[in-house]
Protein backbone atom coordinates (compact mmCIF):
# COMPACT_ATOMS: atom_id res chain seq x y z
CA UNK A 1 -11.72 2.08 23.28
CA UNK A 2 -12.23 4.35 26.69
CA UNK A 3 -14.89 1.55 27.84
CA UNK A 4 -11.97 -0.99 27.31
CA UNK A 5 -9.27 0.62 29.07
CA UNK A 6 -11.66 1.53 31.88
CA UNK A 7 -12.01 -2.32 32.37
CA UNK A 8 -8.09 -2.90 32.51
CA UNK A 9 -6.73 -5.16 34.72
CA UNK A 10 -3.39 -5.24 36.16
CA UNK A 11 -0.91 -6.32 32.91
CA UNK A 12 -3.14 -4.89 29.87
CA UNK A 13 -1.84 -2.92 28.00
CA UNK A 14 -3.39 -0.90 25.11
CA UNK A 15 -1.68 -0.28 22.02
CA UNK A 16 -2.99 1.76 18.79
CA UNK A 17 -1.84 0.20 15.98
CA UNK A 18 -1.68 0.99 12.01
CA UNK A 19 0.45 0.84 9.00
CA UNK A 20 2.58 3.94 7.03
CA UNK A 21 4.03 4.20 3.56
CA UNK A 22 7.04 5.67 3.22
CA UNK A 23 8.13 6.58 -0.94
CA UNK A 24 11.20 7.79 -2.07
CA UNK A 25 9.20 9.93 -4.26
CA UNK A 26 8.86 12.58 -2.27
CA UNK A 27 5.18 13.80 -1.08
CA UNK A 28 4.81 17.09 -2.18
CA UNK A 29 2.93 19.63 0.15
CA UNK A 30 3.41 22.91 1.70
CA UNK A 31 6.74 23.99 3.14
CA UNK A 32 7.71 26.98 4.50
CA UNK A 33 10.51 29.10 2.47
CA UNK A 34 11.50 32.65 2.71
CA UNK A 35 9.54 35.02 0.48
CA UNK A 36 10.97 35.50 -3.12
CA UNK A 37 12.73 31.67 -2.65
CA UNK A 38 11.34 28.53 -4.15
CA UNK A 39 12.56 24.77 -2.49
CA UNK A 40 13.73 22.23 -5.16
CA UNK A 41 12.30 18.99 -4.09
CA UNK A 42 14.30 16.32 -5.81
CA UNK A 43 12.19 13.47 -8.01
CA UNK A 44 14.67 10.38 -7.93
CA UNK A 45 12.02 8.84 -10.67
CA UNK A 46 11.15 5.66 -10.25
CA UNK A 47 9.64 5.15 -6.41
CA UNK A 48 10.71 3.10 -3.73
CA UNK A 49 8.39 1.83 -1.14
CA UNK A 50 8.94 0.99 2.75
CA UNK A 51 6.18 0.19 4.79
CA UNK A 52 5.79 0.90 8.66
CA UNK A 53 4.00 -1.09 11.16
CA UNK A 54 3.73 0.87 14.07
CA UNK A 55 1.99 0.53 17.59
CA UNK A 56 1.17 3.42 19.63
CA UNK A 57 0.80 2.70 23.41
CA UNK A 58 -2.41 4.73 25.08
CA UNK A 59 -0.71 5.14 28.58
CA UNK A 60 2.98 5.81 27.90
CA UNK A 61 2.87 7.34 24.60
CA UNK A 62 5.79 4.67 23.91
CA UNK A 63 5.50 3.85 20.04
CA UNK A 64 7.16 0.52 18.66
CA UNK A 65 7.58 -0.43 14.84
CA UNK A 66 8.81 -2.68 12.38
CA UNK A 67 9.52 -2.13 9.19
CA UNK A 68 9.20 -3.96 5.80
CA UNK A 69 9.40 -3.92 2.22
CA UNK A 70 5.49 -4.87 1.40
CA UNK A 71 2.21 -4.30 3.55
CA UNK A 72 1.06 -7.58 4.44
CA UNK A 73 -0.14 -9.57 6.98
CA UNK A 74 3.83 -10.91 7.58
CA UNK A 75 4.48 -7.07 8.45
CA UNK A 76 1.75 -6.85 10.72
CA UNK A 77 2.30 -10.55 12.76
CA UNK A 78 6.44 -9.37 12.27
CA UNK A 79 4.93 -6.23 14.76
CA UNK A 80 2.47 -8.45 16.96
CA UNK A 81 5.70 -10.64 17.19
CA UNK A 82 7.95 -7.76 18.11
CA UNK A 83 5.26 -6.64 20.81
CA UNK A 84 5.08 -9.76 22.29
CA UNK A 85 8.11 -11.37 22.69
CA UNK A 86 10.28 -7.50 22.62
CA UNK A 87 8.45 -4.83 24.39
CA UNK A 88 5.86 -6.37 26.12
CA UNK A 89 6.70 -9.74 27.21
CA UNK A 90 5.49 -9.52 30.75
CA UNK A 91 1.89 -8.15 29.96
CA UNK A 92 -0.43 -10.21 30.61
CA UNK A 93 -3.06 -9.47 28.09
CA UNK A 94 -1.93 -6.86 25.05
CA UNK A 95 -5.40 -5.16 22.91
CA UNK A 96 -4.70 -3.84 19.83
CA UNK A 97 -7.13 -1.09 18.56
CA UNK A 98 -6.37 -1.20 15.20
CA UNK A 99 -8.84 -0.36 11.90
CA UNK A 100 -10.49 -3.14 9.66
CA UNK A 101 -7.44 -3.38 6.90
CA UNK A 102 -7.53 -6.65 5.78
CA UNK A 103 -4.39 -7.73 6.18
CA UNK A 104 -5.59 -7.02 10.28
CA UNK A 105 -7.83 -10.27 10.03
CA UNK A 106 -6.18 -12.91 7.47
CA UNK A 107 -6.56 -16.65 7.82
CA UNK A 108 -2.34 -16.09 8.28
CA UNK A 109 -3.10 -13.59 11.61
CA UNK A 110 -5.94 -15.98 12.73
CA UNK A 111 -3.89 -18.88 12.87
CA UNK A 112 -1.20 -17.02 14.40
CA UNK A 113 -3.23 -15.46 17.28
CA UNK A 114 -4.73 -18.92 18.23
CA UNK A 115 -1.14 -19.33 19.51
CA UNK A 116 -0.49 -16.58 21.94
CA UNK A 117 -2.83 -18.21 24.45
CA UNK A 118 -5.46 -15.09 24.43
CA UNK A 119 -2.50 -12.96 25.07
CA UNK A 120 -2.91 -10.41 22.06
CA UNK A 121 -6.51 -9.12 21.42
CA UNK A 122 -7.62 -7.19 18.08
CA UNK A 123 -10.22 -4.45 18.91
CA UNK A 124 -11.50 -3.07 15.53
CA UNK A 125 -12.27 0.18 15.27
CA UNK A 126 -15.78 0.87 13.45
CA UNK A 127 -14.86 1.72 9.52
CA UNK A 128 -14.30 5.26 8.17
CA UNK A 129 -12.71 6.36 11.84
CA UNK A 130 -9.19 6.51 11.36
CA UNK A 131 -9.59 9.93 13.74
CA UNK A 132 -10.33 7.41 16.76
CA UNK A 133 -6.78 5.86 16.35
CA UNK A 134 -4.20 8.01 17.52
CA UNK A 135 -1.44 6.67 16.14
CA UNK A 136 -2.81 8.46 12.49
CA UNK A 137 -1.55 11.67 14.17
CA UNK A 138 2.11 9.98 14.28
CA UNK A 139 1.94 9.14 10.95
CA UNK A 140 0.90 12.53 9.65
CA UNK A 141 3.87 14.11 11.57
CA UNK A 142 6.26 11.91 10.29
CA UNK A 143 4.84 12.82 6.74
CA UNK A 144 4.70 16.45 7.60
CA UNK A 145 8.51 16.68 9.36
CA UNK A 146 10.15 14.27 6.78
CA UNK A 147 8.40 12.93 3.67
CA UNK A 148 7.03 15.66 2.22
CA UNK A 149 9.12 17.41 0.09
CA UNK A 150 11.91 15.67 1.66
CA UNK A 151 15.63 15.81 -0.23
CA UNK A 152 16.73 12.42 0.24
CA UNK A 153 18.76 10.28 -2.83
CA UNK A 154 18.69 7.27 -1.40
CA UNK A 155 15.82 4.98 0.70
CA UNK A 156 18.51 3.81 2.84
CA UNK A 157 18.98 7.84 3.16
CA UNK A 158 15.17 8.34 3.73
CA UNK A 159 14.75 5.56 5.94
CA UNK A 160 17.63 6.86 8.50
CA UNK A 161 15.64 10.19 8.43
CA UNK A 162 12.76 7.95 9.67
CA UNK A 163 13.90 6.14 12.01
CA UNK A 164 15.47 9.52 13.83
CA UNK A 165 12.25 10.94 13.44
CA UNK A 166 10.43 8.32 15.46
CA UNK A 167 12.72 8.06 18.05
CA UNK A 168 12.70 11.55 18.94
CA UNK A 169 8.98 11.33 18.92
CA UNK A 170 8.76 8.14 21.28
CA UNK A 171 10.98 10.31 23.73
CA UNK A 172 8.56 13.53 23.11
CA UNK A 173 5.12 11.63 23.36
CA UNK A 174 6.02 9.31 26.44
CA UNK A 175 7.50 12.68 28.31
CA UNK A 176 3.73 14.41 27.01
CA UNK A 177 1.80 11.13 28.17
CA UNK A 178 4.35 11.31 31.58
CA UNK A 179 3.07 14.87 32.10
CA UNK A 180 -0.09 14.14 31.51
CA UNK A 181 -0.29 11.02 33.80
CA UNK A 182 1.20 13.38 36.46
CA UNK A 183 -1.26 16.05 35.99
C-alpha cells in the first residue's frame, strides 16, 4: 500500500476499508473494576446483530461508515456509494485497500464498479494480514471502549453508544494524522 500512495496523483485518495460486528450480546473481556468489586455485564439473551462498513482514510485519519443489518455485498457498495457520491465526490480516483472477504469481489460489486468510470479501485491486501489494514485497530477500540462488557438493553441503545464512539474517534485520529502531517 506505501508503493501505491507514493504514486498518488493529485485527487487520490486512499481509504482502508473493512467490516465490524456489533452484538447486543455483549463481548465479554477484561475490564477494569476496583479490587474486592465484580461488574455485572447484562445478557439480554437472544443476540442482535449490526454490521459496520467502515473506511479509514490514510492521510486524514477521517473514518466514514455505513451501517446495516446483514454483511453483504449491498453493505459494502451502500459504503463505496456513500464514499463516492458523500465524502469524496471531487476525488478523482478513490483506492480501497481492503482484505479478500468475499463479499469485497461479488459479481454484484463487479458490475457495480464497471460504473464509476475507474473512479473507485479495490487494492487487496495479501490473505492472513489484517495487521496491514489499519482500520482493524478502529475496530478493536470500538470493541474495547464499548462492546465488551457493555450494559446496553436495547440495540438502538448500543448502536447510539457506537455511533458516539466513532465520532469522537474521527475527531481524535484526523487531529493525530493533522499532527503528524505537520510534524
Amino acid at each position: 500500500s506505501s508503493d501505491l500512495m507514493a504514486s498518488a496523483r493529485p485527487g487520490d485518495v486512499f481509504l482502508y476499508e473493512d467490516e465490524v460486528d456489533v452484538h447486543l450480546n455483549p463481548k465479554i473481556g477484561p475490564d477494569y473494576m476496583l479490587r474486592g468489586t465484580q461488574k455485572t455485564v447484562m445478557t439480554p439473551g437472544k443476540n442482535e446483530k449490526r454490521y459496520l462498513a467502515g473506511a479509514l482514510n490514510a492521510t486524514t485519519g477521517e473514518l466514514s461508515w455505513v451501517e446495516g443489518e446483514r454483511k453483504t455485498s449491498t453493505l459494502f457498495l451502500c459504503l463505496l456509494w456513500h464514499l463516492l457520491k458523500e465524502v469524496y465526490s471531487t476525488a478523482k480516483r478513490i483506492y480501497i485497500i481492503l482484505d479478500n472477504y468475499r463479499i469485497h469481489s461479488s459479481r454484484q460489486v463487479e458490475l457495480a464498479l464497471a460504473n464509476t468510470d475507474g473512479r473507485i479501485q479495490l487494492c487487496f491486501l495479501p490473505p492472513y494480514c489484517p495487521d496491514d489494514n489499519r482500520i482493524e485497530r478502529v475496530w478493536r477500540d470500538l470493541h474495547a471502549n464499548v462492546t465488551r462488557n457493555h450494559r446496553c438493553r436495547t440495540m438502538g441503545e448500543l448502536m447510539g453508544e457506537v455511533r458516539r464512539y466513532l465520532r469522537r474517534k474521527d475527531k481524535h485520529l484526523q487531529r493525530f494524522y493533522a499532527e503528524k502531517m505537520a510534524a
